[in-house]
N, C-alpha and C. Protein backbone atom coordinates (compact mmCIF):
# COMPACT_ATOMS: atom_id res chain seq x y z
N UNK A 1 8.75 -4.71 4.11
CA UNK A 1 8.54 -3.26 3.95
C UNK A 1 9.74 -2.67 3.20
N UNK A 2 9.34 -1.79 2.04
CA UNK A 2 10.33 -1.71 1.23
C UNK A 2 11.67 -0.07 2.25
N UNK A 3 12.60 -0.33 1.92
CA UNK A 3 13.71 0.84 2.49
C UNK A 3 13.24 2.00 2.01
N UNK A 4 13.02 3.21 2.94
CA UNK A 4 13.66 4.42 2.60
C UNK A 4 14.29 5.16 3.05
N UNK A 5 15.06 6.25 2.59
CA UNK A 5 15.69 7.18 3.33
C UNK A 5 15.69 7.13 4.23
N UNK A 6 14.41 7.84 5.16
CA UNK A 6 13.62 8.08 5.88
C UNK A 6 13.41 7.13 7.06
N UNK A 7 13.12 6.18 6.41
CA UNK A 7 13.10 4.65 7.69
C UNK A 7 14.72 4.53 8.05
N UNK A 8 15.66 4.96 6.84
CA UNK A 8 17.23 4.64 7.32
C UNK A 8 17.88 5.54 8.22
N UNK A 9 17.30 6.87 8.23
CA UNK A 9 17.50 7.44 8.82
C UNK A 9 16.92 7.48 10.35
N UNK A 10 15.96 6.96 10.59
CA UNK A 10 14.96 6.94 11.97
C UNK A 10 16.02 6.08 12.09
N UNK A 11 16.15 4.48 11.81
CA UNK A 11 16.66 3.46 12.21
C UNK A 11 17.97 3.69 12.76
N UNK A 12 18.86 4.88 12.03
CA UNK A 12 20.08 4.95 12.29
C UNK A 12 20.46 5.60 13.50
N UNK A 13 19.48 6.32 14.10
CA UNK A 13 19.32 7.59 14.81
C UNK A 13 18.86 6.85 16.31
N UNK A 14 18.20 5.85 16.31
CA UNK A 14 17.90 4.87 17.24
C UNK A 14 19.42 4.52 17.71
N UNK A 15 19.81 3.88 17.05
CA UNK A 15 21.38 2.71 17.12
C UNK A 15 22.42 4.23 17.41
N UNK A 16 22.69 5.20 17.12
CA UNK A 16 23.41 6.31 17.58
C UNK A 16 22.86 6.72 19.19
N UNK A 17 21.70 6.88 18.85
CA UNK A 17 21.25 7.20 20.71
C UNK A 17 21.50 5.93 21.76
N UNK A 18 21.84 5.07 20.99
CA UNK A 18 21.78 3.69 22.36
C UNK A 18 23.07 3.71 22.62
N UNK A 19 24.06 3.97 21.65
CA UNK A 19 25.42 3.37 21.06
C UNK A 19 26.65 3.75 21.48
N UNK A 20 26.24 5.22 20.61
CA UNK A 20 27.04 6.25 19.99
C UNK A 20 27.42 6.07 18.49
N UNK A 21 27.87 7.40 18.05
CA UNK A 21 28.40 7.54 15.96
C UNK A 21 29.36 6.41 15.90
N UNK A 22 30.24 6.16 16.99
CA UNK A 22 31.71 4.76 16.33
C UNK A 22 30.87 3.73 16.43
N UNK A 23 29.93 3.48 17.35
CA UNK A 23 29.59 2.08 17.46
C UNK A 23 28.13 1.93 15.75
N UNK A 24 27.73 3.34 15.46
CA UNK A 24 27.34 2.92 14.23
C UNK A 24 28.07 2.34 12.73
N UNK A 25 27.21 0.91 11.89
CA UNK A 25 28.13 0.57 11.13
C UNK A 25 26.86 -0.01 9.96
N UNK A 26 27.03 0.39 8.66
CA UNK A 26 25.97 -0.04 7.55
C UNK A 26 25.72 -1.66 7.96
N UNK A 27 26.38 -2.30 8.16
CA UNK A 27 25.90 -3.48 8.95
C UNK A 27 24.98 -3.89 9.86
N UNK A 28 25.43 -2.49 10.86
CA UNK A 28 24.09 -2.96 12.01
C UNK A 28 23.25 -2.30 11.75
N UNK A 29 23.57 -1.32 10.79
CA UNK A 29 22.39 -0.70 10.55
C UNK A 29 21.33 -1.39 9.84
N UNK A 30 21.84 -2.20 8.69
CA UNK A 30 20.97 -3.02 8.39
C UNK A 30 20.23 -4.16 8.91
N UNK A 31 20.89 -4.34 9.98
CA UNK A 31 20.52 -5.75 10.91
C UNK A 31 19.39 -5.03 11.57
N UNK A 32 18.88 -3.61 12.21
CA UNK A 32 18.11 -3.15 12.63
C UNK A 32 16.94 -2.96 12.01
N UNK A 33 17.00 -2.98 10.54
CA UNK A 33 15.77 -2.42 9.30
C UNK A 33 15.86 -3.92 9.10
N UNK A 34 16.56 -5.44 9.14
CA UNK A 34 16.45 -6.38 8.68
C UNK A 34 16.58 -6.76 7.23
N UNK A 35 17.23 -6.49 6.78
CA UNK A 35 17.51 -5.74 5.57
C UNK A 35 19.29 -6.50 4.85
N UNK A 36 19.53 -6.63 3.61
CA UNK A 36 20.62 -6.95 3.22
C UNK A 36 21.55 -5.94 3.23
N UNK A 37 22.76 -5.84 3.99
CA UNK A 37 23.32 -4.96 3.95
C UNK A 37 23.87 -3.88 2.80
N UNK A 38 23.93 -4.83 1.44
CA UNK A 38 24.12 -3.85 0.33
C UNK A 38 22.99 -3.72 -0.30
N UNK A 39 21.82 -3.47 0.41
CA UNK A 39 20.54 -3.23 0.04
C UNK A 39 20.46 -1.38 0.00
N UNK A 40 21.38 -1.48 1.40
CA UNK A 40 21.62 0.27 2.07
C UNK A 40 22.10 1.39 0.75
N UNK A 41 22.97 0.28 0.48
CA UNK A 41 24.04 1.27 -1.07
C UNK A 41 23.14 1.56 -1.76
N UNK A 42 21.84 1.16 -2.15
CA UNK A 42 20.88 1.94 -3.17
C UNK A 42 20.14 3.14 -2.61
N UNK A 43 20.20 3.07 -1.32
CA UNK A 43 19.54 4.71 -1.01
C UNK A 43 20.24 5.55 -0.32
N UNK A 44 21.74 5.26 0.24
CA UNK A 44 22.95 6.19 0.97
C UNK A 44 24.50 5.42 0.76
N UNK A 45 25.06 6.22 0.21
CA UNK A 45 26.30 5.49 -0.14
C UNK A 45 27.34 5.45 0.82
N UNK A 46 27.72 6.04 2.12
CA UNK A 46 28.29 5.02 2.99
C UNK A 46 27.71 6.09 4.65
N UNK A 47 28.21 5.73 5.66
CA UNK A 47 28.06 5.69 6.95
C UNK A 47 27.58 7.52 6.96
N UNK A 48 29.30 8.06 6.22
CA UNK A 48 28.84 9.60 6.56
C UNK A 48 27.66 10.36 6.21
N UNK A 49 27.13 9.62 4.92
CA UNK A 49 25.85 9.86 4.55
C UNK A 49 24.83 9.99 4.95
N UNK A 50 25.07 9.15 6.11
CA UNK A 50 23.73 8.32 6.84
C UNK A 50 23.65 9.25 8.02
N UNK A 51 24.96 9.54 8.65
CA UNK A 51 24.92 10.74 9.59
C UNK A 51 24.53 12.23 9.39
N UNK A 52 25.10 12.54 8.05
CA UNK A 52 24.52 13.62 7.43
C UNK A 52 22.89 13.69 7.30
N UNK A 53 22.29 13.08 6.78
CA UNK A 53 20.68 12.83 6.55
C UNK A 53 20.12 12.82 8.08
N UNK A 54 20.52 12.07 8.88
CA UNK A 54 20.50 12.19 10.12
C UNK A 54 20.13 13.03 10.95
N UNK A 55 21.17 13.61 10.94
CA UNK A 55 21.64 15.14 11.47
C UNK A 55 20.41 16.62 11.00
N UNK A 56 19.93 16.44 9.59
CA UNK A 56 19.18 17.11 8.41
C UNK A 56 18.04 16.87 9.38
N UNK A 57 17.66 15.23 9.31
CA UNK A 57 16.10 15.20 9.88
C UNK A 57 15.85 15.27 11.22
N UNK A 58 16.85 15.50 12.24
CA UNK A 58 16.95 16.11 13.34
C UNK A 58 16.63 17.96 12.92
N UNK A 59 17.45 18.05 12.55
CA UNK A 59 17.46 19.68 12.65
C UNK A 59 16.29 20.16 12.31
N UNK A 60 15.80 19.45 11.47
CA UNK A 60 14.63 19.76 10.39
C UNK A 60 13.22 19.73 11.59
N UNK A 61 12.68 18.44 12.48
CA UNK A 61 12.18 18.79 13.21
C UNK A 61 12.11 19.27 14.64
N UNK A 62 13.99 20.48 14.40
CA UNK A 62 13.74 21.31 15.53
C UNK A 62 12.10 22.41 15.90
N UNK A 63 11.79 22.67 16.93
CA UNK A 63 10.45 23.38 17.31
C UNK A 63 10.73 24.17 18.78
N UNK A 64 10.35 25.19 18.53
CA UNK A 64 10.03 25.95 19.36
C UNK A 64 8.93 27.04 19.72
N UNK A 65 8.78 26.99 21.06
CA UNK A 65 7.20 28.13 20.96
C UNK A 65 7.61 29.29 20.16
N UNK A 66 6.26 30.11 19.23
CA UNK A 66 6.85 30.96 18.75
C UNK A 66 5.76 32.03 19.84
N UNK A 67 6.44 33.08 19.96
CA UNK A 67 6.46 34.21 21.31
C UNK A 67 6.52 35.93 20.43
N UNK A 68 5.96 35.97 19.10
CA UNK A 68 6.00 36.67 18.42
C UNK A 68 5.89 38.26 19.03
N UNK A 69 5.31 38.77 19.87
CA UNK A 69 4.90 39.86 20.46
C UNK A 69 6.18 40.05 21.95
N UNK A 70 6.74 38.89 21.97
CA UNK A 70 7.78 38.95 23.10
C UNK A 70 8.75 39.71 22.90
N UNK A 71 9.68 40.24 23.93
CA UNK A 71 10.76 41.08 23.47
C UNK A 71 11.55 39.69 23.11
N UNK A 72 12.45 40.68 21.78
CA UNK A 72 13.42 39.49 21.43
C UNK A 72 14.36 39.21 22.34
N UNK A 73 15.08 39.48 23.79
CA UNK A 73 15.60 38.72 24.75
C UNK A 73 14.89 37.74 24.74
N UNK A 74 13.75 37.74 25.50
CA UNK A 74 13.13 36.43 25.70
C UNK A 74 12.95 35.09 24.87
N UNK A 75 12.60 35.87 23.79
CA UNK A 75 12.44 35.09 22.33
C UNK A 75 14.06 34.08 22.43
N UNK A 76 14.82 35.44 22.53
CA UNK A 76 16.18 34.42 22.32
C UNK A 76 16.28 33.32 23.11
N UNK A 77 16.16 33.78 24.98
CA UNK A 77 16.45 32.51 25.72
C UNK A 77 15.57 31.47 25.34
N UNK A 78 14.25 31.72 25.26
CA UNK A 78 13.31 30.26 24.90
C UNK A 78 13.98 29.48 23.70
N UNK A 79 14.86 30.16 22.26
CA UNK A 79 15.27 29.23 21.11
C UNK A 79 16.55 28.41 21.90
N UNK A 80 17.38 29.29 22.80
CA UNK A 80 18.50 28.88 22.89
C UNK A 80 18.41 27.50 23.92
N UNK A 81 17.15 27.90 24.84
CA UNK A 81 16.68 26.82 25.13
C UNK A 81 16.34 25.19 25.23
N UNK A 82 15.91 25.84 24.06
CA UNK A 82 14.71 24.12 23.01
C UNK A 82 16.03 24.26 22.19
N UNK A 83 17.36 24.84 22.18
CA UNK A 83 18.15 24.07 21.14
C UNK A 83 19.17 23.06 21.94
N UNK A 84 19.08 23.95 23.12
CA UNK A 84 19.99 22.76 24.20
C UNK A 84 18.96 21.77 24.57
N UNK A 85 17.96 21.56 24.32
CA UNK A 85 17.44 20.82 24.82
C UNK A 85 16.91 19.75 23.64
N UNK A 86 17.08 19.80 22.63
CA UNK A 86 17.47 18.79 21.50
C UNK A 86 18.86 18.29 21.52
N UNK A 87 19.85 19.28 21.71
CA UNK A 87 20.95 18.39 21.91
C UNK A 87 20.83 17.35 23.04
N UNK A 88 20.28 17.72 24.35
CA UNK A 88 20.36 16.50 25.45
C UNK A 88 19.28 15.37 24.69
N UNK A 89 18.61 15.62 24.05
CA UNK A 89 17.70 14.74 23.68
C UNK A 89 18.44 13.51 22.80
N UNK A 90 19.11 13.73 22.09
CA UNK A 90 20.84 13.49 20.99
C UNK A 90 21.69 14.12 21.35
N UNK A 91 22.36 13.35 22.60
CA UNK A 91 23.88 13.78 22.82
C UNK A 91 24.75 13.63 21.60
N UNK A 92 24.81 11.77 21.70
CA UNK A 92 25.80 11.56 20.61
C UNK A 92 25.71 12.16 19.32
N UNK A 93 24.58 12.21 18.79
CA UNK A 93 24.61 12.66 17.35
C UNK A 93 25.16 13.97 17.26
N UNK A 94 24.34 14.73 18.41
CA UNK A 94 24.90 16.56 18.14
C UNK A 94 26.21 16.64 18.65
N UNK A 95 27.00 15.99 19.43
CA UNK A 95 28.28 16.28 20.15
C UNK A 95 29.43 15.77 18.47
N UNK A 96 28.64 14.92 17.47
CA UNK A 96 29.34 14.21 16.73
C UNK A 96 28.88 15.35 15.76
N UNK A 97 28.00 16.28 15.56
CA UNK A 97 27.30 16.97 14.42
C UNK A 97 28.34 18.38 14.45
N UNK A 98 28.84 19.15 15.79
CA UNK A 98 29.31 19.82 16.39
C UNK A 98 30.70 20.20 15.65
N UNK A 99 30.67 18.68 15.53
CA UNK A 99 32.83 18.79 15.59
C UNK A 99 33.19 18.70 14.05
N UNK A 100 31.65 17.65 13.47
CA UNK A 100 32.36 16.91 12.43
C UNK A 100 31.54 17.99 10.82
N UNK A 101 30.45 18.64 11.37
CA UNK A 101 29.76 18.90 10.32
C UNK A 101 29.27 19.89 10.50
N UNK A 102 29.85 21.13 9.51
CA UNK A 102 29.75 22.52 9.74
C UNK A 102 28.49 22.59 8.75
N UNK A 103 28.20 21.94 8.22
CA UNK A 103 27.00 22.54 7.49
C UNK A 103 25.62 21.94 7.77
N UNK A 104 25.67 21.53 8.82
CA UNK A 104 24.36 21.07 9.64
C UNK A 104 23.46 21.91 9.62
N UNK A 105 23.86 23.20 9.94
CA UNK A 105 22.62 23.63 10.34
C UNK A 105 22.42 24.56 8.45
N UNK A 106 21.38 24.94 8.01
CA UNK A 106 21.06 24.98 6.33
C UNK A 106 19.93 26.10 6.74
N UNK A 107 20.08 27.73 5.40
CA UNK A 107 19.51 28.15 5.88
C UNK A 107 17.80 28.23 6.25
N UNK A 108 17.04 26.63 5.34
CA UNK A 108 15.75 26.37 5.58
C UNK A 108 15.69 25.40 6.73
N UNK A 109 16.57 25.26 7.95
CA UNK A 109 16.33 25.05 8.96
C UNK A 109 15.45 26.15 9.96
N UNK A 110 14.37 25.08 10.63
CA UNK A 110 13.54 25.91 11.45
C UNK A 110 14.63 26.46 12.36
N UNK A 111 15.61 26.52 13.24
CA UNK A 111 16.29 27.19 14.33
C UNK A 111 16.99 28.06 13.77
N UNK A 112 17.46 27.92 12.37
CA UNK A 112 18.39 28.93 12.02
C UNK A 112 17.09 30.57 11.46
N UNK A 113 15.92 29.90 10.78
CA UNK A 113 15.08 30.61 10.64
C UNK A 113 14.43 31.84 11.57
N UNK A 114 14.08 30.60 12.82
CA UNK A 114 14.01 31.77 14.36
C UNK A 114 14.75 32.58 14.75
N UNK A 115 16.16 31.98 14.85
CA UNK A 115 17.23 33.07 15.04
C UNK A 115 17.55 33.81 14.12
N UNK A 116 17.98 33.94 13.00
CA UNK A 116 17.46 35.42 12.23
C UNK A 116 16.47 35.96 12.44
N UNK A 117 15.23 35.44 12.43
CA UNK A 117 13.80 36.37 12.61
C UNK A 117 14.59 37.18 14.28
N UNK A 118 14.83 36.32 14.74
CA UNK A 118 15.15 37.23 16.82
C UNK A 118 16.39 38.51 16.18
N UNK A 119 17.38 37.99 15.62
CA UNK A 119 18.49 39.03 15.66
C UNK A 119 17.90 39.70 14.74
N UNK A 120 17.22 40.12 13.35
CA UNK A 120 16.07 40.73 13.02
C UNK A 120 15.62 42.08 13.82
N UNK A 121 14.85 41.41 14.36
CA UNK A 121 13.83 42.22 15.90
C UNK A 121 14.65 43.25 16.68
N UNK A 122 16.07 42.19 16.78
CA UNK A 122 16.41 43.43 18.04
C UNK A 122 17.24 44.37 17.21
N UNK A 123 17.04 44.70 15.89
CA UNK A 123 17.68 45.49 15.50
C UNK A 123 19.11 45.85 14.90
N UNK A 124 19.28 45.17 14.72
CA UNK A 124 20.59 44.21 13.89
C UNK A 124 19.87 44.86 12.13
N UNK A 125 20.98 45.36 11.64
CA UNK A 125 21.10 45.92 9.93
C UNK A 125 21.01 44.79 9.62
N UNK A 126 20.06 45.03 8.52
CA UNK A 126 19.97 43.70 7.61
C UNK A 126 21.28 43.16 6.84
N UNK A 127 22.09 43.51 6.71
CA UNK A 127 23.03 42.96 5.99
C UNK A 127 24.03 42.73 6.96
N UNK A 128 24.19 42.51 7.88
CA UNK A 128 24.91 42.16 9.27
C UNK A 128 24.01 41.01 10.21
N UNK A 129 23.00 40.96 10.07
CA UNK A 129 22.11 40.13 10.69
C UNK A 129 22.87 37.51 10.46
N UNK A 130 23.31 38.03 9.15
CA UNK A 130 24.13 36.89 8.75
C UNK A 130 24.71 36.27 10.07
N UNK A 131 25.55 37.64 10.07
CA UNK A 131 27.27 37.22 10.49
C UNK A 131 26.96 37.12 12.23
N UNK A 132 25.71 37.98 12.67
CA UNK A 132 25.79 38.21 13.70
C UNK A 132 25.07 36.63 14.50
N UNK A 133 24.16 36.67 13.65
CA UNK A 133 23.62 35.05 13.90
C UNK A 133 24.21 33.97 14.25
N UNK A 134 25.40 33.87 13.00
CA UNK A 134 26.63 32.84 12.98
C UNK A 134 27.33 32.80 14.26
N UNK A 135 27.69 33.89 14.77
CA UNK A 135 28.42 34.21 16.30
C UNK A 135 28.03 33.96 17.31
N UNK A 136 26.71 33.73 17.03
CA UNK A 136 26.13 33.58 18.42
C UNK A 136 25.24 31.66 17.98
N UNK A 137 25.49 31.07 16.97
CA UNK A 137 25.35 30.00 16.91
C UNK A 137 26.92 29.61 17.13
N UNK A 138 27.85 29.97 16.95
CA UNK A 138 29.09 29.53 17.02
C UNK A 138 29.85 29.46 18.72
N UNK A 139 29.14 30.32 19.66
CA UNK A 139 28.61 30.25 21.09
C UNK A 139 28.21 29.54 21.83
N UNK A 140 26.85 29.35 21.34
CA UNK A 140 26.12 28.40 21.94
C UNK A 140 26.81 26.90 21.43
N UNK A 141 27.23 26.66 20.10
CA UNK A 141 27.59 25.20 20.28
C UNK A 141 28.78 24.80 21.08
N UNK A 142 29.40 25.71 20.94
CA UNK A 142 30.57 25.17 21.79
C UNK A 142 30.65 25.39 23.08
N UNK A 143 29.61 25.88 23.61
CA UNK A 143 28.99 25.76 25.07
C UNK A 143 28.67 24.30 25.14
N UNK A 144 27.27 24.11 24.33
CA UNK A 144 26.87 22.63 24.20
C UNK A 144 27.90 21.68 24.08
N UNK A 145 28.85 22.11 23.29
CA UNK A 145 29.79 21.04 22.84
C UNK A 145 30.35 20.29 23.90
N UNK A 146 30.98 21.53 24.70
CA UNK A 146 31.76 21.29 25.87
C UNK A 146 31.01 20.72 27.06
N UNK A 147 29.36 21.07 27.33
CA UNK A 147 28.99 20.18 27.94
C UNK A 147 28.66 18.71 27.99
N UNK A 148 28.40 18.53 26.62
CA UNK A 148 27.97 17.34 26.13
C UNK A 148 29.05 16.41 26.28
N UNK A 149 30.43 16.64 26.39
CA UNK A 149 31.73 15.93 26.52
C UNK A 149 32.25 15.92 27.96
N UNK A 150 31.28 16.78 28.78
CA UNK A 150 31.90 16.94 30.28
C UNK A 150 33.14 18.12 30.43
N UNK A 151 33.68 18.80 29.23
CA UNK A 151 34.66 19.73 29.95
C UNK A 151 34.34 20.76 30.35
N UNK A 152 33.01 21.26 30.25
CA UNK A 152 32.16 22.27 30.95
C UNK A 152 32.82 22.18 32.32
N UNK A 153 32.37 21.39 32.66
CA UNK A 153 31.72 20.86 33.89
C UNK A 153 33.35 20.41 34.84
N UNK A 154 34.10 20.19 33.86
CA UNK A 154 35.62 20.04 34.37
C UNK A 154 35.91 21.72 34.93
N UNK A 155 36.00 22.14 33.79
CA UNK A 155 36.69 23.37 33.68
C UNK A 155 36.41 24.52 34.75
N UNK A 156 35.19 24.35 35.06
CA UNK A 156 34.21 25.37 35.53
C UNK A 156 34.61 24.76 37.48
N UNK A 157 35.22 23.53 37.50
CA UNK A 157 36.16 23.06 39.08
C UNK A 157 36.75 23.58 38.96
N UNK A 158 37.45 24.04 38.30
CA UNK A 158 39.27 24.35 38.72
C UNK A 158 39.42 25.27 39.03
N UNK A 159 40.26 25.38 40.45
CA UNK A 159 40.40 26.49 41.21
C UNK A 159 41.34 27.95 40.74
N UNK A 160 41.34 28.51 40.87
CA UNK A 160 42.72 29.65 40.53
C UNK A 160 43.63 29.07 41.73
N UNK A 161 44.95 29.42 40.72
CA UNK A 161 46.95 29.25 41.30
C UNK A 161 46.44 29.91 42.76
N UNK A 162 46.34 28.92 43.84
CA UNK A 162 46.08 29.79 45.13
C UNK A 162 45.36 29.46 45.81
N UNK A 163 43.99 29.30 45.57
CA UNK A 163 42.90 29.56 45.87
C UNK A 163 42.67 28.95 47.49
N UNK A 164 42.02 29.53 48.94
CA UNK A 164 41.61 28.69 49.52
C UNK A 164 40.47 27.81 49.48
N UNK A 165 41.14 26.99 49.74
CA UNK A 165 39.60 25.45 49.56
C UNK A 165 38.96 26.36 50.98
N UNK A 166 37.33 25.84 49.63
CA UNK A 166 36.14 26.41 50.83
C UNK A 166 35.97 25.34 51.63
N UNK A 167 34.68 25.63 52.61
CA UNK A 167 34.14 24.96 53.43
C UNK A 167 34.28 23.35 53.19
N UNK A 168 33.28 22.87 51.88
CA UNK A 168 33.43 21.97 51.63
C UNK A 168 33.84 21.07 50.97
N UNK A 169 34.90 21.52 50.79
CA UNK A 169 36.72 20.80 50.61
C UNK A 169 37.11 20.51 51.50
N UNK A 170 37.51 21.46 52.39
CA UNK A 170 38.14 21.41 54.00
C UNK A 170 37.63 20.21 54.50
N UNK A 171 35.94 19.90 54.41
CA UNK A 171 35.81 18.60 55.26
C UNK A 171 35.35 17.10 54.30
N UNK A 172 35.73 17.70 53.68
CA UNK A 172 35.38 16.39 52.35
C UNK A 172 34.33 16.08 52.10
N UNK A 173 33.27 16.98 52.16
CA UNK A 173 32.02 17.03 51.73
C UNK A 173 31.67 16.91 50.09
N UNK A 174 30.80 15.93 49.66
CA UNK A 174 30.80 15.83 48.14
C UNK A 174 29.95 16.95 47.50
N UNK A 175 30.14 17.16 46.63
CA UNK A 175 29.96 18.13 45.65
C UNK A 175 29.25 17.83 44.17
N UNK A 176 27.80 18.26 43.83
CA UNK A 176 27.46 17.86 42.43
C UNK A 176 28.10 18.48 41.06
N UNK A 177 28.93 19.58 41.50
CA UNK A 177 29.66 20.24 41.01
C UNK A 177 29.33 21.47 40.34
N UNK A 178 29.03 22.14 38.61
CA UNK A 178 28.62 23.40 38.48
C UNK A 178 27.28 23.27 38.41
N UNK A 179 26.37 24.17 38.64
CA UNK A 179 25.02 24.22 37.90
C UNK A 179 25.10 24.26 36.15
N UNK A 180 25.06 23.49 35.62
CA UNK A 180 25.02 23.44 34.01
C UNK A 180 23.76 24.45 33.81
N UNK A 181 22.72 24.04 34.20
CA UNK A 181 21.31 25.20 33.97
C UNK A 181 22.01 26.43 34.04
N UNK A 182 22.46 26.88 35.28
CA UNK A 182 22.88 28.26 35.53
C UNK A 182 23.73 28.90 34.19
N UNK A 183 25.05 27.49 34.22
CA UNK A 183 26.36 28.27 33.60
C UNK A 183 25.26 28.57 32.05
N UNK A 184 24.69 27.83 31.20
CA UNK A 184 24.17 28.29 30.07
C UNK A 184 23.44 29.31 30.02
N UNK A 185 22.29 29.81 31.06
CA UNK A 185 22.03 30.89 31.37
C UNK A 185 22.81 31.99 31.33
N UNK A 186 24.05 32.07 31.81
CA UNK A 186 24.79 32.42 31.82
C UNK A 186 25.15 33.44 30.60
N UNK A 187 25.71 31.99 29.78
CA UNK A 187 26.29 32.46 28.68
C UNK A 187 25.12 33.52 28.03
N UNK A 188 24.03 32.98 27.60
CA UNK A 188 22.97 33.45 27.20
C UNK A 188 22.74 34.94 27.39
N UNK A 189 22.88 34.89 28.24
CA UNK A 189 22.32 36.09 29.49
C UNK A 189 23.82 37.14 28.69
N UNK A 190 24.89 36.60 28.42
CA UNK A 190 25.91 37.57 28.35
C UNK A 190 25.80 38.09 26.95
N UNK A 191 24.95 36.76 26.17
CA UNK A 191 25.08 37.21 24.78
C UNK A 191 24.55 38.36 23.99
N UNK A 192 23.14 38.18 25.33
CA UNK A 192 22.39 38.86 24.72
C UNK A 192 22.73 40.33 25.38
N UNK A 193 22.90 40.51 26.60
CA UNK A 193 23.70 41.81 27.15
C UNK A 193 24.88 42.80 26.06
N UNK A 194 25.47 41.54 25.26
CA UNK A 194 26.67 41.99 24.52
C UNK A 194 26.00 42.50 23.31
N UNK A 195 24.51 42.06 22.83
CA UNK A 195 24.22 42.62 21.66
C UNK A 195 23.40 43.74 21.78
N UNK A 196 23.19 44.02 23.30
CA UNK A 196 22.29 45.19 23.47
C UNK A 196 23.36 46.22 23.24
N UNK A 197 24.40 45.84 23.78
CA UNK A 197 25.48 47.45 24.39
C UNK A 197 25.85 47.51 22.57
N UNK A 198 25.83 46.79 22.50
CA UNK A 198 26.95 47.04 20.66
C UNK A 198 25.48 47.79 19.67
N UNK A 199 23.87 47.47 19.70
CA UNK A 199 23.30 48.03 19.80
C UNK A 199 22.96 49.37 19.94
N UNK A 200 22.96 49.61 21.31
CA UNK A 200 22.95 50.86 22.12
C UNK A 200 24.46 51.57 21.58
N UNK A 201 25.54 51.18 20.88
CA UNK A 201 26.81 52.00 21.08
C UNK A 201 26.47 52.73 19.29
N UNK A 202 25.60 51.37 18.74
CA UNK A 202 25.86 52.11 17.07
C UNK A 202 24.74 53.35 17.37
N UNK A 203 23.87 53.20 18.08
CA UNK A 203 22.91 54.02 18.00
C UNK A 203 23.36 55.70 18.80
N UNK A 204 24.89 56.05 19.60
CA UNK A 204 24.91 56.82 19.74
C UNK A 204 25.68 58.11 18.59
């Protein structure tokens, strides 16, 4: 079966989800398609390439319900949603997409598309709608980011200079530690609170 892109990219995206991005290498990648390894050099010229394209045909079939008649809160939590929930789907790739590659997301991406159409809606000036988007994708990833690496989930233990240990500290009772569901809610919940009041403040 002859190589394409496309197959190099599925193939690569397999071996990243089992692996992780270090343990990917044009080698094994080719050992997976069965394939001569400098067979790869005629359709991606080295590793970062391969992550980039990657990354593209991930993003590309991001999906979410569309809720057109919904208030745009809602609208928002359902995208912000199905976007954390592609990242758990691809830890490694998105925790590696996050840090290493600011231009992942493109503006004929379906998620970046929704979220303008949402900040749109709730009333956001069109010529501010950009920047405001960016801020609140620049939010959410490094929410994700930090979960996807566990310092969420660190950070969100640590007591304040002081603090008394509760109940179950005192008896050494184990602990699953934060609600991750909650804390993203959370954030969410604040973002969108923060764009109502700034909203509500231009409008007085």
């Amino acid at each position: 079966m002859p190589l394409t892109e496309a197959g190099i990219y599925a193939a690569a995206l397999r071996l990243v989800d089992a692996d992780g991005v270090e343990a990917l290498t044009m080698r094994k990648l080719a050992a997976e398609l069965d394939a001569n390894p400098m067979s790869l050099y005629h359709h991606v010229p080295n590793k970062e390439a391969v992550l980039r394209g990657v990354t593209r045909m991930v993003g590309a079939e991001f999906r979410t319900v569309t809720l057109e008649d919904a208030p745009w809160q809602e609208r928002m939590r359902l995208l912000a949603t199905d976007f954390r929930a592609l990242a758990h789907r691809h830890p490694e790739l998105l925790a590696y997409s996050f840090s290493h590659q600011p231009d992942f997301i493109q503006p004929d991406d379906p998620f970046w598309t929704a979220l303008t159409a949402i900040v749109a809606a709730a009333g956001v000036p069109p010529p501010e709608v950009p920047e405001t988007a960016a801020l609140m994708v620049a939010v959410v990833i490094g929410v994700l980011a930090a979960e996807l690496n566990g310092s969420l989930q660190q950070w969100a233990s640590l007591k304040p200079p002081g603090a008394v240990a509760d109940a179950d500290e005192a008896t050494g009772a184990d602990r699953s530690g934060p609600d991750r569901d909650h804390m993203f809610r959370l954030v969410i919940d604040t973002l969108i609170t923060g764009l109502e009041g700034r909203l509500a403040a231009g409008r007085r």
